[in-house]
Each structure stands twice: as structure tokens, then as C-alpha cells.
N, C-alpha and C. Protein backbone atom coordinates (compact mmCIF):
# COMPACT_ATOMS: atom_id res chain seq x y z
N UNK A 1 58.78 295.65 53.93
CA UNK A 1 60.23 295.60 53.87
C UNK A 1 60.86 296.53 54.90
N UNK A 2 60.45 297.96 55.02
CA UNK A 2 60.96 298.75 56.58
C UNK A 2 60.89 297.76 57.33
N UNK A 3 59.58 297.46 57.56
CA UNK A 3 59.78 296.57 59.10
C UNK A 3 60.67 295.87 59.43
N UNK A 4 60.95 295.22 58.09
CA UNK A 4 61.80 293.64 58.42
C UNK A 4 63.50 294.41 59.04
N UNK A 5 63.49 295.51 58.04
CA UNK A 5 64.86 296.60 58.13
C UNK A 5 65.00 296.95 59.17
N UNK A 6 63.95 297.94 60.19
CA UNK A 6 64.05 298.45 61.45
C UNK A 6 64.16 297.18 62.60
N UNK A 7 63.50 296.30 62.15
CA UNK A 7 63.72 295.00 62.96
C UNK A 7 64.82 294.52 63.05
N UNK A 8 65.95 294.30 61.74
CA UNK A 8 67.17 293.91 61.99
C UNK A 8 68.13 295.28 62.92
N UNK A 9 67.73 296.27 62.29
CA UNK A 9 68.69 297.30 62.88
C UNK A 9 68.22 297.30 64.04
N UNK A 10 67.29 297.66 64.89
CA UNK A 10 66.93 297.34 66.35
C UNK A 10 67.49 296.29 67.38
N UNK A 11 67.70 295.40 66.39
CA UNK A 11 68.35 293.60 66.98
C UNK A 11 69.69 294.33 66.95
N UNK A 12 70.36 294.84 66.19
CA UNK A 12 71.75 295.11 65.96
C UNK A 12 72.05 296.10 66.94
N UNK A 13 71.51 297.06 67.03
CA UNK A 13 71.83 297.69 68.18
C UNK A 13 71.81 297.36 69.70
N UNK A 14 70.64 296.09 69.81
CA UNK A 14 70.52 295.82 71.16
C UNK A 14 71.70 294.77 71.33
N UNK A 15 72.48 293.89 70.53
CA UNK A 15 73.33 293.29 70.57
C UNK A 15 74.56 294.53 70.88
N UNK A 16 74.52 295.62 70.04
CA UNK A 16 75.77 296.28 70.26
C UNK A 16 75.84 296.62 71.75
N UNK A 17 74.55 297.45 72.17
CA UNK A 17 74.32 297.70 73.60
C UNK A 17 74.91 296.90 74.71
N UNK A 18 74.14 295.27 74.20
CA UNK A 18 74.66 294.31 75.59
C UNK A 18 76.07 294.41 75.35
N UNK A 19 76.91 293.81 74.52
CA UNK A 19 78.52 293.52 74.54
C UNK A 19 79.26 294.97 75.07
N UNK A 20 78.48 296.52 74.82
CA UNK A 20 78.81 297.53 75.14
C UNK A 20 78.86 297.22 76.94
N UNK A 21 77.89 296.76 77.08
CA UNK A 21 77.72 296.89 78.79
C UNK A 21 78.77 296.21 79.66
N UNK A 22 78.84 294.73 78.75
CA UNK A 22 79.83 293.76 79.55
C UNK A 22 81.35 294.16 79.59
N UNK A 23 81.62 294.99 78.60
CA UNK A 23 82.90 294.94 78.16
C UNK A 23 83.07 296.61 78.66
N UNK A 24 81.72 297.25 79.09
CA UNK A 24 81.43 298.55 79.55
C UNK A 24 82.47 299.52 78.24
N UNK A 25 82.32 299.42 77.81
CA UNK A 25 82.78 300.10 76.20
C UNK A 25 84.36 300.12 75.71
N UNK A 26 84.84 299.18 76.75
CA UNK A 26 86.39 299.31 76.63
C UNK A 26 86.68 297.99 76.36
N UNK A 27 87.88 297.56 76.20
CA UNK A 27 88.50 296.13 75.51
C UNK A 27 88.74 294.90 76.83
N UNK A 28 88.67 295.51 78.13
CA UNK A 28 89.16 294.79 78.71
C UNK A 28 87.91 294.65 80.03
N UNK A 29 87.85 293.42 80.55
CA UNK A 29 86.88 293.69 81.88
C UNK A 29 87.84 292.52 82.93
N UNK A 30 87.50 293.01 83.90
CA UNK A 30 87.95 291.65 85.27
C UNK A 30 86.89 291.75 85.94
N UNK A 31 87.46 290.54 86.68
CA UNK A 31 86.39 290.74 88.19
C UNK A 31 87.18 291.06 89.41
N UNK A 32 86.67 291.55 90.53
CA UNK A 32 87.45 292.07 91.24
C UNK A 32 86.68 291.51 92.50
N UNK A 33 87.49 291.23 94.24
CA UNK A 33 87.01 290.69 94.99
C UNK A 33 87.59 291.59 95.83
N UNK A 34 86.61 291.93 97.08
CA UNK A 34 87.13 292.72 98.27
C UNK A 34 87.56 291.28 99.30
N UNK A 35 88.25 291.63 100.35
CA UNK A 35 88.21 290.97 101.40
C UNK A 35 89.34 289.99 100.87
N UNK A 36 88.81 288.62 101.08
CA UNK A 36 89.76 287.46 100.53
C UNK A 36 90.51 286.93 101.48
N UNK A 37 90.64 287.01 103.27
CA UNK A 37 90.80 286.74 104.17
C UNK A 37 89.98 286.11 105.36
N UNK A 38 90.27 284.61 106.05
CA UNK A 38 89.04 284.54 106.50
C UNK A 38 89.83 283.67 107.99
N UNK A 39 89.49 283.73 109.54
CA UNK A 39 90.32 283.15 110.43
C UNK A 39 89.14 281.42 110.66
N UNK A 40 90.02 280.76 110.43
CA UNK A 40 89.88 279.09 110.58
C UNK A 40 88.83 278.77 111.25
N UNK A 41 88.42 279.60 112.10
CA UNK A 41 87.36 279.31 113.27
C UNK A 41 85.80 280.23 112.62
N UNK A 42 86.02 280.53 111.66
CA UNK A 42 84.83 281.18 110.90
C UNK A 42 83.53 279.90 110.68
N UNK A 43 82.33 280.30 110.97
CA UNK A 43 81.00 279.49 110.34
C UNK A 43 80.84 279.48 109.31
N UNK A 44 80.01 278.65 109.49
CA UNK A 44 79.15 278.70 107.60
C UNK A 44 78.17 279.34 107.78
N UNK A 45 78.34 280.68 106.29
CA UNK A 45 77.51 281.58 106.29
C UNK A 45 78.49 283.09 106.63
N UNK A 46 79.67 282.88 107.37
CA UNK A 46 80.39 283.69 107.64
C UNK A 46 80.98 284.59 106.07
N UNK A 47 80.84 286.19 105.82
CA UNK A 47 81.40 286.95 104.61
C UNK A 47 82.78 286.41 104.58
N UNK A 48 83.65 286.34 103.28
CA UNK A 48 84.71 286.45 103.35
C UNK A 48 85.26 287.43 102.08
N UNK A 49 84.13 287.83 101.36
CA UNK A 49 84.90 288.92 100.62
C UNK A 49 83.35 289.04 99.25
N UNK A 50 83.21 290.09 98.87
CA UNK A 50 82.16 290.54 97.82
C UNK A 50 83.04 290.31 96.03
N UNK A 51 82.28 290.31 95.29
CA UNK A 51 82.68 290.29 94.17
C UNK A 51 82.44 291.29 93.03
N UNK A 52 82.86 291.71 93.04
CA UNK A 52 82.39 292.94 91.44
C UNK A 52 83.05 292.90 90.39
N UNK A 53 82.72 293.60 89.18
CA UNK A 53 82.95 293.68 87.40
C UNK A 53 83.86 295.35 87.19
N UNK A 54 85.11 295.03 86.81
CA UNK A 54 85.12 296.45 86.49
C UNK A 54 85.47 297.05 85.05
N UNK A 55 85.68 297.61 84.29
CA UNK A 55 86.09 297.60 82.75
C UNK A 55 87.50 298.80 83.34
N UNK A 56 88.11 298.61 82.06
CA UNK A 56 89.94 299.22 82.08
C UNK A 56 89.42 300.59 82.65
N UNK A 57 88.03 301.22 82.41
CA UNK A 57 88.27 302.54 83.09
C UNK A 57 88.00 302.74 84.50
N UNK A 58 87.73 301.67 84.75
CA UNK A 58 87.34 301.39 86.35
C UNK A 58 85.76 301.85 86.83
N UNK A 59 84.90 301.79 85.68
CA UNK A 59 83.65 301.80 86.05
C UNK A 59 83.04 300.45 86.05
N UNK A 60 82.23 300.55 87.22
CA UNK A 60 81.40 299.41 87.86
C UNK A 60 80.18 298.53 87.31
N UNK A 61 80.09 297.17 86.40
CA UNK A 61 79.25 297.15 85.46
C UNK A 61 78.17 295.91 86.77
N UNK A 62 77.02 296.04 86.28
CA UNK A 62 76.00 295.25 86.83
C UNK A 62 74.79 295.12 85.77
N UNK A 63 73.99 293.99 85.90
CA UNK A 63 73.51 293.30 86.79
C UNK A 63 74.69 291.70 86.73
N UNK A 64 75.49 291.10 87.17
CA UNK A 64 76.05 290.17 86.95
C UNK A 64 75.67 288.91 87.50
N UNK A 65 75.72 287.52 87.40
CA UNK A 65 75.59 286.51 88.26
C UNK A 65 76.80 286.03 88.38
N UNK A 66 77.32 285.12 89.58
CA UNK A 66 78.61 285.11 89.90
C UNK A 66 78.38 283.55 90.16
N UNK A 67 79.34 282.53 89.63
CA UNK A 67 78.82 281.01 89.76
C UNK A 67 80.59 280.36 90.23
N UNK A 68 80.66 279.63 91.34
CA UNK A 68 82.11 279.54 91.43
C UNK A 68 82.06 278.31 90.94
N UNK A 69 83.34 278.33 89.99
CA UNK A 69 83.54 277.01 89.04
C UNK A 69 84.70 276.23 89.53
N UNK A 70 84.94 276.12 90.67
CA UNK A 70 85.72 275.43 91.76
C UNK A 70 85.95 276.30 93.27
N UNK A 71 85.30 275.27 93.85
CA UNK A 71 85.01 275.62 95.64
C UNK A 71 85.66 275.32 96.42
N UNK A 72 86.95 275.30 95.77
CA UNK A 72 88.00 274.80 96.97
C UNK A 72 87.21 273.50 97.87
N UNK A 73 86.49 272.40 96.66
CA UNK A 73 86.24 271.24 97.80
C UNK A 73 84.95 271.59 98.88
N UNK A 74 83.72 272.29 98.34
CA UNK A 74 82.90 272.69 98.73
C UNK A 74 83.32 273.48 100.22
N UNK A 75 84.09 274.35 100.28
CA UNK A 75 84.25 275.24 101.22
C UNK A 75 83.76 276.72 101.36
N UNK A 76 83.52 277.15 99.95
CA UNK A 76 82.74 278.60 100.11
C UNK A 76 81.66 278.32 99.20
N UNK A 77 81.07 279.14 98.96
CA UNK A 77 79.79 279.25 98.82
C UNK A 77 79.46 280.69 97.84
N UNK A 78 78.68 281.24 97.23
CA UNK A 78 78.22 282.41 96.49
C UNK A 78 76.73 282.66 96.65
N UNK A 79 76.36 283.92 97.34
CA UNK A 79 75.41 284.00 97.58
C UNK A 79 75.18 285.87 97.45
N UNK A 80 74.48 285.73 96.00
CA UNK A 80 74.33 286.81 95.04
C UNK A 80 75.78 287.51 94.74
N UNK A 81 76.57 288.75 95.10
CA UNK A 81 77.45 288.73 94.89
C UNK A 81 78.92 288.38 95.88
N UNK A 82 78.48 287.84 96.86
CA UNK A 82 78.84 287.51 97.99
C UNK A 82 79.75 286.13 98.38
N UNK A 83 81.11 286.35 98.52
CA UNK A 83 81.88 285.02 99.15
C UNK A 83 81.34 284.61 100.13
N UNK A 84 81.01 283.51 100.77
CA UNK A 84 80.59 282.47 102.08
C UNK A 84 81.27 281.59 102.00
N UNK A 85 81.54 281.04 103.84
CA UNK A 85 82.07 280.08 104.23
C UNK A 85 80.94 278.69 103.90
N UNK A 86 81.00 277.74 103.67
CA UNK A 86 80.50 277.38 103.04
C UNK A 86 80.45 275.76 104.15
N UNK A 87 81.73 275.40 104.74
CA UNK A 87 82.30 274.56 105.13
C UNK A 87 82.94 274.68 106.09
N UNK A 88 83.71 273.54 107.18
CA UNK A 88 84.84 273.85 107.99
C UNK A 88 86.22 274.39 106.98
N UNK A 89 86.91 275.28 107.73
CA UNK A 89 87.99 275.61 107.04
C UNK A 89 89.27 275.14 107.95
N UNK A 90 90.50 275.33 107.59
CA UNK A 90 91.48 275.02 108.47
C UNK A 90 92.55 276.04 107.83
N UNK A 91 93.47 276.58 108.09
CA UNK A 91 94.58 277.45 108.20
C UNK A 91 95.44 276.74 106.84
N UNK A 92 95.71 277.95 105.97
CA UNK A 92 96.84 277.60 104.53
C UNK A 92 95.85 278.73 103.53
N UNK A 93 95.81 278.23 102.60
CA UNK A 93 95.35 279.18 101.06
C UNK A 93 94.60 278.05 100.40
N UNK A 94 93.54 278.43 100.10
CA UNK A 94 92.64 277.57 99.06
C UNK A 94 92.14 278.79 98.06
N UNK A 95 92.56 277.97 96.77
CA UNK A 95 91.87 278.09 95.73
C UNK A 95 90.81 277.98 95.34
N UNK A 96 90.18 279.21 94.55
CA UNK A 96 88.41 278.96 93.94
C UNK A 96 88.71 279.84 92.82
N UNK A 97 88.12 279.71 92.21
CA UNK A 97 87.48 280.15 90.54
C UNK A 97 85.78 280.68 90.49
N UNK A 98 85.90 281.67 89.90
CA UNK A 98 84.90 282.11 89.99
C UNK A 98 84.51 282.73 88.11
N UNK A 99 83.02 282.44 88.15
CA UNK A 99 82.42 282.63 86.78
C UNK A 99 81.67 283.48 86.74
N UNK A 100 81.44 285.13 85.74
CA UNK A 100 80.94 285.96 86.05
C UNK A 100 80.18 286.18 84.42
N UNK A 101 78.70 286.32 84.56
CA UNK A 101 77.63 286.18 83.25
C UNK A 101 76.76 287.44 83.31
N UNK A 102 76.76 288.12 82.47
CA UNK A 102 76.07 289.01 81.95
C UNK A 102 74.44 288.25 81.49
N UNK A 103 74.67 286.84 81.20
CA UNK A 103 73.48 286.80 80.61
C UNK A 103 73.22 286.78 78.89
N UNK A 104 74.26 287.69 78.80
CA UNK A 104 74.11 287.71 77.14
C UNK A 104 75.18 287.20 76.00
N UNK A 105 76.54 287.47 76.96
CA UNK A 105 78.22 287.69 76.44
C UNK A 105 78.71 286.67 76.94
N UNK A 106 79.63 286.09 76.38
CA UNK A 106 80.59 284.64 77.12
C UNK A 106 80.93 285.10 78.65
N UNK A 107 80.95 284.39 79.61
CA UNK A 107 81.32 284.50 80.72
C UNK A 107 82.49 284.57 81.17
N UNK A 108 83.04 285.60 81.81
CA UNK A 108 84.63 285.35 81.82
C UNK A 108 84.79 285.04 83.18
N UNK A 109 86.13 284.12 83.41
CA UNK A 109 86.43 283.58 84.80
C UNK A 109 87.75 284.35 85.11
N UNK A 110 88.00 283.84 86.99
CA UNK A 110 89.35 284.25 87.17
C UNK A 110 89.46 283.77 88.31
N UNK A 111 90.57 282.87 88.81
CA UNK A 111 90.64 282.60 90.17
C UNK A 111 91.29 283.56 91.24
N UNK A 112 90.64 283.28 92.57
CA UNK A 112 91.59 284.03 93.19
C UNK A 112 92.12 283.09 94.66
N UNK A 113 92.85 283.45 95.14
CA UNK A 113 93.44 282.80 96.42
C UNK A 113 92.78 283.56 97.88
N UNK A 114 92.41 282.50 98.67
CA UNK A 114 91.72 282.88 100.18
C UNK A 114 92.80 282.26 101.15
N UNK A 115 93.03 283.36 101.97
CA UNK A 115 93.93 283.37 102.90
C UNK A 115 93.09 282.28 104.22
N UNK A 116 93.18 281.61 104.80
CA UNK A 116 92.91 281.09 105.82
C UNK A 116 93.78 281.02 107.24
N UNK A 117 93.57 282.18 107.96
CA UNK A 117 94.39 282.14 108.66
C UNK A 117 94.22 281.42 110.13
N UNK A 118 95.72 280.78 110.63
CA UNK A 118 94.95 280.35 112.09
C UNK A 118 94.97 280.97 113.19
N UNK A 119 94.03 280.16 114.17
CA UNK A 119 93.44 281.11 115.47
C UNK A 119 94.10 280.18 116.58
N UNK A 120 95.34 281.18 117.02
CA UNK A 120 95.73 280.55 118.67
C UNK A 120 94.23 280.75 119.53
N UNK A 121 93.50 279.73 120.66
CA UNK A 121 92.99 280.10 121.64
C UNK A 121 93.78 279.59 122.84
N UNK A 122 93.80 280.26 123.41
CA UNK A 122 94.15 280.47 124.76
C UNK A 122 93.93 279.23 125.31
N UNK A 123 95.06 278.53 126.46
CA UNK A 123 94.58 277.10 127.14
C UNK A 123 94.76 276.05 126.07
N UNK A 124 94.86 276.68 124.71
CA UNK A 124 95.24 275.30 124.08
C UNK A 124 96.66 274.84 123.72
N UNK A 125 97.44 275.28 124.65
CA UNK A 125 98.71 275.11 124.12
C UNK A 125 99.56 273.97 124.37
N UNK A 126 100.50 273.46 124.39
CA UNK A 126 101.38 272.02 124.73
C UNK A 126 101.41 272.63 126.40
N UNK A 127 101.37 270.92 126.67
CA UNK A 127 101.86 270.96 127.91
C UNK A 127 102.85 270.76 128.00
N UNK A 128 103.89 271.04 128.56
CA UNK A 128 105.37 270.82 128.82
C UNK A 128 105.69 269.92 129.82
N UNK A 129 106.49 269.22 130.52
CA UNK A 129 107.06 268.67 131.48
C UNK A 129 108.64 269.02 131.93
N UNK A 130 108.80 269.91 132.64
CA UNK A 130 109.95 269.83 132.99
C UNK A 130 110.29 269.23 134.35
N UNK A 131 109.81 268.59 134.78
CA UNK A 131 109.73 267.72 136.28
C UNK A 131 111.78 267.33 136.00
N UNK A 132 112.33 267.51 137.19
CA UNK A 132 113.19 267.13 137.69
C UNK A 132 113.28 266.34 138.72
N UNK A 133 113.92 265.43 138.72
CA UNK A 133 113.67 264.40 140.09
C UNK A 133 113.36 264.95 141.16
N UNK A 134 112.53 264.40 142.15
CA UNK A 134 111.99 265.07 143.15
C UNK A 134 111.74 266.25 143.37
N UNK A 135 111.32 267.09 141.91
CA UNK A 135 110.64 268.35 142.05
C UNK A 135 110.13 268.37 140.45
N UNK A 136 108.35 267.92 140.65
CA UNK A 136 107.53 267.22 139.68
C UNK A 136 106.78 269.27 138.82
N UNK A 137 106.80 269.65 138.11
CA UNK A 137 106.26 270.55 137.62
C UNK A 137 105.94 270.32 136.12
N UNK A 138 104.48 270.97 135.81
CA UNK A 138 104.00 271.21 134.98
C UNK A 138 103.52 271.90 134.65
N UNK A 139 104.02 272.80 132.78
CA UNK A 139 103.75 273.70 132.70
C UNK A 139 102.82 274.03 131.43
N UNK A 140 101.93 274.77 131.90
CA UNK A 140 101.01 274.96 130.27
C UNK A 140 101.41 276.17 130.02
N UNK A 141 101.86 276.12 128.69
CA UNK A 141 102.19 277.25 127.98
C UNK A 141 101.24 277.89 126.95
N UNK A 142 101.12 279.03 127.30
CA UNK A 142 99.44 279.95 126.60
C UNK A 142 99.83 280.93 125.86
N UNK A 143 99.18 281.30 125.02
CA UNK A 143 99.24 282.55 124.17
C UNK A 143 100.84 282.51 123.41
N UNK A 144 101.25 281.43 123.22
CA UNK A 144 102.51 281.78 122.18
C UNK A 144 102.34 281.00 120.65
């Protein structure tokens, strides 16, 4: 009969432990993303921002897995705790959602917004025409 006793209380504590970890002993946890900015002309494979767990006191909980539960349309990617370009991107804000698991505790989500910004290059700009009769000019306009 101990056994069966120390066996439940052992289980009970290791349950208290995990939910202690996820929730890191306080009521509240997020996830938090560095970066979150990325210019249009980025590869696949290119960082665009890390992901971490923090609880209300602002300590750092791990080991987490991070699963994005919408990819903005297969455009980024997660690779361990890591945002990736995933796809071509083009200039505006796309949305992703991201799912963060302890493993033991319900998984909590949270979306966040990625800036996509665009890239003037040089030489690619409108050509203009201002040709006036019998004085033909054309002008490429750069860097504006």
C-alpha cells in the first residue's frame, strides 16, 4: 500500500512540476518573437526573427517546440526556434500563427505580423519620355 501511495504522490508532483515549468510558476505565459522584419528580396532559408516563452516575471522557459499553425501561404518556415523565409515574398504584412508545446501542457498560440518591406534597385526605375518635337530625350529615373 506505501508503494501504490508514494507512486501516486510522485505522479502528483511531477505533474505539478511540468505545469510549474510551462506556466514557469506564474498565471500567465506568451511567446515572444525577436526581429519580425524581412526586405522582399530575402531567400529561402533567410532569419527573419527567433521565437521564445516568457512567464509574467519575464523569465525564459525551455525546452519548447514551436509549430506555425498558419504560414502566411507557405512563406516562412520554423526551424527549431527559428523564423525562415520559406518562399518568395513580396512587400505588405503577412500574417502567421504560431504554436508553442511544452510537451506536457495545452499548447498556447499567438499570431504575429511580418513586415515585408520593399527593395528599390537601382536601374529599375520608369522610363520617362519627355521628347519634345525635334528634341527626342529620354530619361531613366534611379534611386527615387
Amino acid at each position: 500500500m506505501a508503494d501504490a501511495q508514494n507512486y501516486y504522490r510522485s505522479r502528483r508532483i511531477r505533474r505539478a512540476r511540468r505545469a510549474f515549468f510551462l506556466r514557469g510558476g506564474d498565471d500567465s505565459v506568451s511567446i515572444h518573437m525577436s526581429g519580425g522584419s524581412i526586405a522582399e528580396t530575402a531567400s529561402v532559408g533567410d532569419h527573419v526573427g527567433t521565437f521564445s516563452i516568457r512567464n509574467a516575471s519575464g523569465n525564459w522557459l525551455d525546452p519548447i517546440t514551436y509549430t506555425l499553425t498558419d504560414d502566411a501561404g507557405g512563406k516562412y518556415a520554423i526551424d527549431g526556434d527559428d523564423l525562415e523565409v520559406a518562399d518568395a515574398l513580396s512587400d505588405g504584412t503577412d500574417s502567421i500563427t504560431v504554436e508553442a508545446d511544452n510537451g506536457t501542457d495545452a499548447p498556447i498560440t499567438r499570431t504575429f505580423s511580418i513586415t515585408v518591406t520593399a527593395v528599390v534597385v537601382p536601374g529599375d526605375g520608369p522610363i520617362m519620355d519627355f521628347s519634345v518635337a525635334g528634341n527626342p530625350y529620354l530619361v531613366l529615373l534611379e534611386d527615387f
